[in-house]
Protein backbone atom coordinates (compact mmCIF):
# COMPACT_ATOMS: atom_id res chain seq x y z
CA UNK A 1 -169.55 69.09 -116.99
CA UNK A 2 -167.64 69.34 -113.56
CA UNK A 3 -164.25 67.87 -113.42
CA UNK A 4 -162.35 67.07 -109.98
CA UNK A 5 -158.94 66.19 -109.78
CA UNK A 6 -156.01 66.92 -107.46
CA UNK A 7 -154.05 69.96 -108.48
CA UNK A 8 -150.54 70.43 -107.97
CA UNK A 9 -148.15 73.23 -109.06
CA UNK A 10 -144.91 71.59 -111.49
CA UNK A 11 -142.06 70.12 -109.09
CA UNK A 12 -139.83 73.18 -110.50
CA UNK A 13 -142.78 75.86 -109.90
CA UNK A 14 -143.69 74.80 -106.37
CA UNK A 15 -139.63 74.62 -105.48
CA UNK A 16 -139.76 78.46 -106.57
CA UNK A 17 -143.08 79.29 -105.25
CA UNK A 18 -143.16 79.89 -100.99
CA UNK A 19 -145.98 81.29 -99.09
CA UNK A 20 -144.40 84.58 -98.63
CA UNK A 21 -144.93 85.75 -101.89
CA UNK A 22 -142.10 85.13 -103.89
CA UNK A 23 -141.00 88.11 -106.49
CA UNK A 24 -141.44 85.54 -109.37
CA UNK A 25 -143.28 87.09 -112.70
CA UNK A 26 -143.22 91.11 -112.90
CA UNK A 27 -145.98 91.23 -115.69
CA UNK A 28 -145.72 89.89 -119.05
CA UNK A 29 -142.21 90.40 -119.33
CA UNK A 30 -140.74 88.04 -116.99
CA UNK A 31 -142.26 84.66 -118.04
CA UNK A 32 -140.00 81.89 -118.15
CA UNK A 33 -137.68 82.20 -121.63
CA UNK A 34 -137.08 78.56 -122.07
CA UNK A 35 -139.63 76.17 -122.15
CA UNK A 36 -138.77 72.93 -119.47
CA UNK A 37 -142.44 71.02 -120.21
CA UNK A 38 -141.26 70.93 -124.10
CA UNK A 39 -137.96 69.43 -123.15
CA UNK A 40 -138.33 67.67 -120.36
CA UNK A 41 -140.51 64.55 -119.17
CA UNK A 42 -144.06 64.49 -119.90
CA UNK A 43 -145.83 65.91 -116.60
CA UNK A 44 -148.30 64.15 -114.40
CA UNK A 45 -151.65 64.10 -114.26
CA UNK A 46 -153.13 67.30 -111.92
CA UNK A 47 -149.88 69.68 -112.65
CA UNK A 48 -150.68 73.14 -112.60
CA UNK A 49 -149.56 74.67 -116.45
CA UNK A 50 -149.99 78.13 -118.02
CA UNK A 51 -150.58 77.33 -121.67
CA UNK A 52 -149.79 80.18 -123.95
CA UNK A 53 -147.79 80.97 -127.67
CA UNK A 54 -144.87 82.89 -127.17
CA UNK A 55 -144.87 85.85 -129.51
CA UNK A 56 -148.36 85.16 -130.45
CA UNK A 57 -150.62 84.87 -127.12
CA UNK A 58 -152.12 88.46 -125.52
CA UNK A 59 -153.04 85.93 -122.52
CA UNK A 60 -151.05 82.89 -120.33
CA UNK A 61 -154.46 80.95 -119.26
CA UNK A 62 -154.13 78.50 -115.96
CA UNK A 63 -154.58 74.91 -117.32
CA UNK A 64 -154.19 71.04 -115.61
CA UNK A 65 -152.79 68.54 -117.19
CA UNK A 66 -155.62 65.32 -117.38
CA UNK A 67 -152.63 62.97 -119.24
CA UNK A 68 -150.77 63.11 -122.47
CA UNK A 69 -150.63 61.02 -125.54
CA UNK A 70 -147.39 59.16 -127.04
CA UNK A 71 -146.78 58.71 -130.44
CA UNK A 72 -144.01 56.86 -131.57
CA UNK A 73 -141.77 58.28 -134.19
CA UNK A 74 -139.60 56.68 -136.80
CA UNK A 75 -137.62 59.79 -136.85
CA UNK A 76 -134.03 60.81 -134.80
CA UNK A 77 -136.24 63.19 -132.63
CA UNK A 78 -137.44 60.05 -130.67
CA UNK A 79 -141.06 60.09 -129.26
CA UNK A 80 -143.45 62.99 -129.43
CA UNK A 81 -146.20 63.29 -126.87
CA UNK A 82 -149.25 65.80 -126.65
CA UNK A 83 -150.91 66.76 -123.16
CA UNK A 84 -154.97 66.53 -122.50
CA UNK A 85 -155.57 69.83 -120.73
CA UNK A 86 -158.44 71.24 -118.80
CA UNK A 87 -158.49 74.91 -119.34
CA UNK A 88 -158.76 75.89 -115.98
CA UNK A 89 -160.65 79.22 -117.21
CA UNK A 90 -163.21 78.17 -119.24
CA UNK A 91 -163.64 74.33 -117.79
CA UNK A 92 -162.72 73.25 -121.66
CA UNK A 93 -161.45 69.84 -122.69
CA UNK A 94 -158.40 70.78 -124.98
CA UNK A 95 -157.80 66.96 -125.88
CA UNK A 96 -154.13 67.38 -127.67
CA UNK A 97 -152.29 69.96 -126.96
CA UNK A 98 -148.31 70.60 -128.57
CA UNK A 99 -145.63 70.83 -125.18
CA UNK A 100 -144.41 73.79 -126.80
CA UNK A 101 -147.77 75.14 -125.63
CA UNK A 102 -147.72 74.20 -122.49
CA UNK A 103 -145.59 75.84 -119.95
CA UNK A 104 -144.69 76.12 -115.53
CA UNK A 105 -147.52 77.56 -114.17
CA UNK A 106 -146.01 79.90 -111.01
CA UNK A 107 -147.80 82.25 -108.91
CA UNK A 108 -148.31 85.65 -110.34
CA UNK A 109 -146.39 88.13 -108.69
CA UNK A 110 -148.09 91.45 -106.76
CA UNK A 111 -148.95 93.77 -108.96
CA UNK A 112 -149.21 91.49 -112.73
CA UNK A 113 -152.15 93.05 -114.74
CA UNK A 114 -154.51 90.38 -115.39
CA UNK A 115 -157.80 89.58 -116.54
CA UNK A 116 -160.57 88.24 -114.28
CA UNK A 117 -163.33 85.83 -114.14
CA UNK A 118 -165.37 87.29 -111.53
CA UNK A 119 -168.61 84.98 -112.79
CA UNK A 120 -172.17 86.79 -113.08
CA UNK A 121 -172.94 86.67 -109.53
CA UNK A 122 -170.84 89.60 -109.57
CA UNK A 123 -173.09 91.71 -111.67
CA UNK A 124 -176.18 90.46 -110.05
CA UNK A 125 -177.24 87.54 -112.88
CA UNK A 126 -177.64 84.10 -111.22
CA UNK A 127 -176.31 82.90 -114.93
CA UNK A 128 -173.31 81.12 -114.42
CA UNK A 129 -171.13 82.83 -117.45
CA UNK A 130 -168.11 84.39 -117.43
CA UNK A 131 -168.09 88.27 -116.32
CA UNK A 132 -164.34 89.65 -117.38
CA UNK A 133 -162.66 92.56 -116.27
CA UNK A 134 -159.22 93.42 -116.30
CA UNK A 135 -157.68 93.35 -112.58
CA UNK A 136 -154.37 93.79 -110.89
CA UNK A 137 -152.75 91.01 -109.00
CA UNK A 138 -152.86 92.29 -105.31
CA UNK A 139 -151.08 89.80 -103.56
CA UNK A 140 -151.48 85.77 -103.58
CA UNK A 141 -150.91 82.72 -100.92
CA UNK A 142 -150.25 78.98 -101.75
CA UNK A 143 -152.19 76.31 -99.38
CA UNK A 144 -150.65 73.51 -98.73
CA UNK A 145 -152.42 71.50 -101.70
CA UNK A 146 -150.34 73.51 -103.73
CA UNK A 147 -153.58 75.97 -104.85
CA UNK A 148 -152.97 79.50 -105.65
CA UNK A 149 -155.75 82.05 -103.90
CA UNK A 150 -155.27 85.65 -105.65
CA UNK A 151 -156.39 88.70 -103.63
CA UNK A 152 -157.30 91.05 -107.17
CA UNK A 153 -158.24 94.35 -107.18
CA UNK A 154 -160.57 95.74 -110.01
CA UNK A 155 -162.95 98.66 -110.76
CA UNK A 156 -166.93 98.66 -111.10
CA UNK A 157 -169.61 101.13 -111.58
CA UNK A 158 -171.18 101.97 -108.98
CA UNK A 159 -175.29 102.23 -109.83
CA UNK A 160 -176.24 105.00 -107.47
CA UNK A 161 -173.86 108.30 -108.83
CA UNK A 162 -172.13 106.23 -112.27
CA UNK A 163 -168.57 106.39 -110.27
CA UNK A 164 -166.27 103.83 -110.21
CA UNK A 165 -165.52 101.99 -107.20
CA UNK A 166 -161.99 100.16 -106.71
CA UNK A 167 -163.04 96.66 -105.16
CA UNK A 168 -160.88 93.88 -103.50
CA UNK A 169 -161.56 90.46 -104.38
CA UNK A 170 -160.46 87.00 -103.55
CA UNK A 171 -159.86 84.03 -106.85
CA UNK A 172 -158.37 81.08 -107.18
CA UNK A 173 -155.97 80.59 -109.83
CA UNK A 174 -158.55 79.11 -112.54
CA UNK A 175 -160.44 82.65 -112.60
CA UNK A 176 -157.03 84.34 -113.31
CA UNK A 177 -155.15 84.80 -116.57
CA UNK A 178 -152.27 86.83 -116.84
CA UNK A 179 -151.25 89.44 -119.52
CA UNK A 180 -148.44 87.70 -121.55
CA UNK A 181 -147.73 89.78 -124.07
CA UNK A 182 -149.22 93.34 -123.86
CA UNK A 183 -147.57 93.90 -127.37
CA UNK A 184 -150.03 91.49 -129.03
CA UNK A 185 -153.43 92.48 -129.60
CA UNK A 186 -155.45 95.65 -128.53
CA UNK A 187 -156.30 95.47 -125.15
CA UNK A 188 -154.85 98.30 -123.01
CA UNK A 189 -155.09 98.17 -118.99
């Protein structure tokens, strides 16, 4: 099913973020440490999140925030809430999601090895699937509705002589998930 809703990078990311290309993230390594959507206020509907595990998540996948959930708690802890997410990638419902999960979404940084949805159209299939390949964050701008456009670079066969071509590309955020943790898992780019 299509969704549509306004999209809108976190107060805090959009304060850091500026059209110039901000030297935010270098690669996995320089996601934020501490975790402001856990401990802060829950965030509004059409916020721009990366929702990842620290120490457990290869991937930080784009997400937006459809509402969150309050439960009320008899404990010292106070209220808990969970978030409703669209998973910007894969246009999933993720209905309640933990805030520990759930984290500032801000531009990726040139150079940040990636993966990429570049869809089947890209290998010639009018399917509309996924078609991933590992890219390399070439350089990004922010429109003024707070969207992030990626210019990605990646490599593909070429069918005539079997060599592969390096080819520029242009993505929104939602067919862009960073590396988070190059330590966890197997994948090697």
């Amino acid at each position: 099913s299509q969704h549509h809703c306004d999209y809108t990078v976190s107060s805090t990311a959009a304060a850091d973020s500026t059209v110039n290309h901000p030297k935010r993230l270098r690669g996995p390594s320089a996601a934020p440490s501490n975790n402001i959507v856990a401990s802060g206020p829950p965030l509004t509907k059409g916020t721009i999140v990366e929702l990842y595990a620290d120490g457990r998540s290869y991937f930080a996948t784009p997400a937006i925030v459809e509402g969150h959930q309050v439960e009320e708690s008899s404990s010292s802890t106070g209220n808990q809430y969970h978030y409703s997410l669209l998973n910007a990638f894969t246009n999933e419902e993720l209905p309640r999601v933990d805030p520990e999960f759930v984290h500032p979404y801000q531009a990726y940084e040139d150079d940040t090895r990636a993966s990429c949805n570049l869809g089947r159209e890209a290998v010639g299939d009018n399917d509309d699937d996924a078609f991933m390949t590992p890219c390399v964050i070439v350089t990004h701008s922010i429109r003024k509705s707070g969207l992030v456009l990626y210019e990605v670079s990646y490599l593909t066969s070429d069918d005539d002589d079997d060599d592969d071509v390096l080819v520029n590309d242009y993505l929104p955020f939602s067919r862009v998930r960073r590396i988070h943790d190059r330590t966890n898992g197997s994948m090697i780019i």
